[in-house]
N, C-alpha and C. Protein backbone atom coordinates (compact mmCIF):
# COMPACT_ATOMS: atom_id res chain seq x y z
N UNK A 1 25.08 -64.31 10.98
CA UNK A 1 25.29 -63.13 11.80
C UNK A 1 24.05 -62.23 11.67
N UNK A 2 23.18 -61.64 12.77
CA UNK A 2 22.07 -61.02 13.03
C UNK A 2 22.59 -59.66 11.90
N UNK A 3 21.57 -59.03 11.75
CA UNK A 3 21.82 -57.48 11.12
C UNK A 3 21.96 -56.41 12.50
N UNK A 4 21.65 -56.67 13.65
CA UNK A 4 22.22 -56.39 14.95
C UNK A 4 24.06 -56.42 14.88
N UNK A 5 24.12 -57.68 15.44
CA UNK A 5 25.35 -57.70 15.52
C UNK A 5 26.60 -56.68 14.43
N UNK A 6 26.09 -57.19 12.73
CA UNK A 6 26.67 -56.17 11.81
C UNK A 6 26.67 -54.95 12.43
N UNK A 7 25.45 -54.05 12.55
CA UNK A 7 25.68 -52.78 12.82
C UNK A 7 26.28 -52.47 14.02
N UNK A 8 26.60 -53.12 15.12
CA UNK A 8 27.18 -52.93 16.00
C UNK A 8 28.72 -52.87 15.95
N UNK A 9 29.17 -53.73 14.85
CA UNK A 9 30.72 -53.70 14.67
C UNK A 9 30.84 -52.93 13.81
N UNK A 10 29.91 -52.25 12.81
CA UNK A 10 30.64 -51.36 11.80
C UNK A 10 30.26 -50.12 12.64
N UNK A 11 29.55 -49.95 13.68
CA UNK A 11 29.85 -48.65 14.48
C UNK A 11 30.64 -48.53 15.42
N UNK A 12 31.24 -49.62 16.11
CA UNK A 12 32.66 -50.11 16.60
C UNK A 12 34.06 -49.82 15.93
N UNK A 13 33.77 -50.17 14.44
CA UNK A 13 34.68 -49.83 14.00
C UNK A 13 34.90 -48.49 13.52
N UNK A 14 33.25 -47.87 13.10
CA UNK A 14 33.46 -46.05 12.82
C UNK A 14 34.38 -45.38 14.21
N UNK A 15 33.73 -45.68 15.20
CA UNK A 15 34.78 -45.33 16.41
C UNK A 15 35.73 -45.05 16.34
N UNK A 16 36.51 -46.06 16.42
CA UNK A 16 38.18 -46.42 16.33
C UNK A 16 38.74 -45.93 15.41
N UNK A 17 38.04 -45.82 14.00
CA UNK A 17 38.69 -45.06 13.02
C UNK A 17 38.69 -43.45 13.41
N UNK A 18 37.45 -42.79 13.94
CA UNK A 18 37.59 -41.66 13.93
C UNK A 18 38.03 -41.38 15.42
N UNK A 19 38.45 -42.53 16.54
CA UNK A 19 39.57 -42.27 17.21
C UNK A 19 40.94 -41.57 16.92
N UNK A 20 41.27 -42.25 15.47
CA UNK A 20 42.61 -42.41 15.00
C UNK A 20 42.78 -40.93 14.39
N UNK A 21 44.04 -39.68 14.50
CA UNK A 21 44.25 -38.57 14.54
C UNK A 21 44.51 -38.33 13.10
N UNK A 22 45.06 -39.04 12.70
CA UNK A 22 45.85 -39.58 11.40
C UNK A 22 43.93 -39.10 10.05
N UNK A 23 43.65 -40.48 10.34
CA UNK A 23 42.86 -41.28 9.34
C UNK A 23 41.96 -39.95 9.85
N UNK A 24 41.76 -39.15 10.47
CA UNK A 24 41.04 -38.17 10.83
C UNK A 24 41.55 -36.94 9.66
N UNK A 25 42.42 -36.74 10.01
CA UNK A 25 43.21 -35.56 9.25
C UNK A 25 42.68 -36.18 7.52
N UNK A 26 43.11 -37.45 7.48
CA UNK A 26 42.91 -37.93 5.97
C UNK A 26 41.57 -37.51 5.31
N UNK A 27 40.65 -38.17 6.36
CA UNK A 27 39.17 -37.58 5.77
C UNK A 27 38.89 -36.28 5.65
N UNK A 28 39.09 -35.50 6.55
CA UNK A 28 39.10 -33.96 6.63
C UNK A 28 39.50 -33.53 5.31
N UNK A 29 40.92 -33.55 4.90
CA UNK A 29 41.62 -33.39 3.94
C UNK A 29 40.80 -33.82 2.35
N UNK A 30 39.96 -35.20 2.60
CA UNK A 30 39.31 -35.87 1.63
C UNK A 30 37.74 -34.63 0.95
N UNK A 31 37.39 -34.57 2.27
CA UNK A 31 36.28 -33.28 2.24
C UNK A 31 36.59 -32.44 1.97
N UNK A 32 37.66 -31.69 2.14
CA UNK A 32 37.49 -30.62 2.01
C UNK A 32 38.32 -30.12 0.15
N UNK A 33 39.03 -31.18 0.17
CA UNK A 33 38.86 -31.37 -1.68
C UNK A 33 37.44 -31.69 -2.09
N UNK A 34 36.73 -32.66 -2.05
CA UNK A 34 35.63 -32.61 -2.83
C UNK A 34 34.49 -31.69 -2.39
N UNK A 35 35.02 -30.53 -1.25
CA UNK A 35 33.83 -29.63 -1.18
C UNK A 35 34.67 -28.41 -2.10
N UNK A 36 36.04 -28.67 -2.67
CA UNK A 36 36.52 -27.51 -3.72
C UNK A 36 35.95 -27.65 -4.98
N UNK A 37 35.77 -29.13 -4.90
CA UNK A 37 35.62 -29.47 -6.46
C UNK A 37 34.11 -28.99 -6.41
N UNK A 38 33.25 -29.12 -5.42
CA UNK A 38 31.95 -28.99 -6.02
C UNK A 38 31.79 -27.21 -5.69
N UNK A 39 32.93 -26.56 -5.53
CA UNK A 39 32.13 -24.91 -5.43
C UNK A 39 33.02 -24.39 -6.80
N UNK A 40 34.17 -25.30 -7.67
CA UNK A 40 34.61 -24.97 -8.61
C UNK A 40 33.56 -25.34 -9.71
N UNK A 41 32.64 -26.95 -9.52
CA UNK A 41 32.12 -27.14 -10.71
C UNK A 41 30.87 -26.21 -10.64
N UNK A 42 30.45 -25.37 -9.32
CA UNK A 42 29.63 -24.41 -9.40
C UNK A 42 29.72 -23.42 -9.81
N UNK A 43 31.27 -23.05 -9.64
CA UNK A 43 31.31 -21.80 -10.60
C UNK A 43 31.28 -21.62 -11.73
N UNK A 44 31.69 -23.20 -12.60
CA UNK A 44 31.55 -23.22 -13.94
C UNK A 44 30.24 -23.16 -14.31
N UNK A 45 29.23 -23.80 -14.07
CA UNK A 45 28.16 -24.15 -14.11
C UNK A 45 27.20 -22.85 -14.26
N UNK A 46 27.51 -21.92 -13.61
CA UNK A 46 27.00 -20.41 -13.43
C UNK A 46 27.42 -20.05 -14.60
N UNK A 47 28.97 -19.86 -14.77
CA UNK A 47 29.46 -18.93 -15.58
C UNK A 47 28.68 -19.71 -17.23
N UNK A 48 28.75 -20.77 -17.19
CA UNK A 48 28.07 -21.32 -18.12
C UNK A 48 26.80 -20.94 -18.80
N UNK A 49 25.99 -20.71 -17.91
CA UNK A 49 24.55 -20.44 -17.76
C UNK A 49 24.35 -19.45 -18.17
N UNK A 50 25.49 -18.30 -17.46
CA UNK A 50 25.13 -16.58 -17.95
C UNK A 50 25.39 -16.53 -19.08
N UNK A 51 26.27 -17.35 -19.65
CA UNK A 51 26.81 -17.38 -20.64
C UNK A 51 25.96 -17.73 -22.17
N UNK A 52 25.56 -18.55 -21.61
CA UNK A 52 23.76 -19.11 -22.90
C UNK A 52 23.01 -17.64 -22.48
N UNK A 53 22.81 -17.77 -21.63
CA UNK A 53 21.63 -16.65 -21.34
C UNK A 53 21.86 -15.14 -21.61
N UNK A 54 23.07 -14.98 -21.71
CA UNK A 54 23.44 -13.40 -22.80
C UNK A 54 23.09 -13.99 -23.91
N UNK A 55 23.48 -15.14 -24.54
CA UNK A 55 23.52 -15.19 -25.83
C UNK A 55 22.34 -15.24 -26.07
N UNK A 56 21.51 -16.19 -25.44
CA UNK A 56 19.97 -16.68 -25.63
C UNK A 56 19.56 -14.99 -25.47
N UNK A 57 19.38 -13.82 -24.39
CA UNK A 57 18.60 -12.31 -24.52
C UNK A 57 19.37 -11.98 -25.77
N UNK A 58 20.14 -11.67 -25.69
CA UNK A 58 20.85 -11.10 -27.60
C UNK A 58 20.40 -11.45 -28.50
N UNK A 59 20.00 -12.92 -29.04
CA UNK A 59 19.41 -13.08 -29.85
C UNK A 59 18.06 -12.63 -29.97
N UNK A 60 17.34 -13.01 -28.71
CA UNK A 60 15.71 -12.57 -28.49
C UNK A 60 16.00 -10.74 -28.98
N UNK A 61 16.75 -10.21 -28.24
CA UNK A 61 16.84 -8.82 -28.00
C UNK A 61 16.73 -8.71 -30.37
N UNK A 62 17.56 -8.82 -30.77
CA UNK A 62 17.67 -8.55 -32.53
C UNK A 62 16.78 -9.01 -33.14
N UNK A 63 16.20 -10.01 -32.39
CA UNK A 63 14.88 -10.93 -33.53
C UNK A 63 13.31 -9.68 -33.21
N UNK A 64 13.85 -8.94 -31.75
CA UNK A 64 12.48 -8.04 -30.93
C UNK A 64 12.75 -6.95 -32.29
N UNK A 65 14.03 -6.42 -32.17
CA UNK A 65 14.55 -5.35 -32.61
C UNK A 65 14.17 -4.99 -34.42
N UNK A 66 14.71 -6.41 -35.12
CA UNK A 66 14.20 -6.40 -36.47
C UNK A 66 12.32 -6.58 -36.59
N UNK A 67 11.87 -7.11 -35.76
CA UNK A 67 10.59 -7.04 -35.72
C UNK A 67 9.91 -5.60 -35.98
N UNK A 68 10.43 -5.01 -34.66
CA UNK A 68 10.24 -3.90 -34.51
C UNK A 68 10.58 -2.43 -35.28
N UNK A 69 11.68 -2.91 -36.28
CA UNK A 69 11.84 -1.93 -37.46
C UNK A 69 11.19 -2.58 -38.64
N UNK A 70 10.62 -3.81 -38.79
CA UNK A 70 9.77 -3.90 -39.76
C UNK A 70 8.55 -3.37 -39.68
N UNK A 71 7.93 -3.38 -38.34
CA UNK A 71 6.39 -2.92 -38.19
C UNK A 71 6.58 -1.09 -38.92
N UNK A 72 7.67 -0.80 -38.16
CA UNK A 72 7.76 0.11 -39.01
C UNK A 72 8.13 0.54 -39.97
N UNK A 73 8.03 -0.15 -40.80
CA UNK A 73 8.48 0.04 -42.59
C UNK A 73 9.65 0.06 -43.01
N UNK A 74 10.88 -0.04 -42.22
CA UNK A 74 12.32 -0.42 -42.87
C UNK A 74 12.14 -1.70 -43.43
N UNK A 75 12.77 -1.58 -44.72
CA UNK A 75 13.07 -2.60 -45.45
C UNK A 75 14.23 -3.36 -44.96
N UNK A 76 14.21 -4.97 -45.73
CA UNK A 76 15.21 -5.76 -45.04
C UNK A 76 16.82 -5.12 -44.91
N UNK A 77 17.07 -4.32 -46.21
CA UNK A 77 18.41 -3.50 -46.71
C UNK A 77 18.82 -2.75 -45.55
N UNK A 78 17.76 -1.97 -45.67
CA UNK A 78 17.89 -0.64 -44.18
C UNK A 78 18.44 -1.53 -42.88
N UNK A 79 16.98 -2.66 -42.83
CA UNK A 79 17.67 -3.20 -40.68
C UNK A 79 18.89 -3.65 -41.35
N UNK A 80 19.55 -4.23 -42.35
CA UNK A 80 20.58 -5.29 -42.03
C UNK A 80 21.97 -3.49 -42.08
C-alpha cells in the first residue's frame, strides 16, 4: 500500500469521526480535561517556585543582613 493511499484513508477516516456528534463531544470533553490538568499543574508549578524563591531571598536577605552587622562590629552574640 503507497504512503498516498495510507494518508488518504486515515483522513477519510478523521472525517467521519469528526462527522460523528457523539465521538465529537468525547474529544471536546477529552481536551478540555487535559487543558485543566495543565493550568492546575501550572498553578502548582508557580506556587512552587514563589515558594523556593521567598525562601531562597530570606536566606540571601540574613546572610546580607549578618554580613552587614559584622562590617559593623556586632559580635556573633549581639546578631544572633
Amino acid at each position: 500500500m503507497s504512503d498516498d493511499k495510507l494518508f488518504d484513508q486515515a483522513r477519510e477516516r478523521i472525517k467521519s469521526m469528526n462527522a460523528d456528534p457523539e465521538w465529537r463531544d468525547t474529544i471536546m470533553d477529552f481536551e478540555t480535561r487535559m487543558l485543566e490538568r495543565e493550568q492546575a499543574g501550572e498553578k502548582k508549578g508557580l506556587k512552587k517556585g514563589e515558594e523556593r524563591g521567598l525562601k531562597k531571598g530570606l536566606k540571601t536577605g540574613v546572610l546580607n543582613l549578618i554580613d552587614s552587622l559584622k562590617d559593623v562590629g556586632c559580635t556573633s552574640q549581639q546578631i544572633l
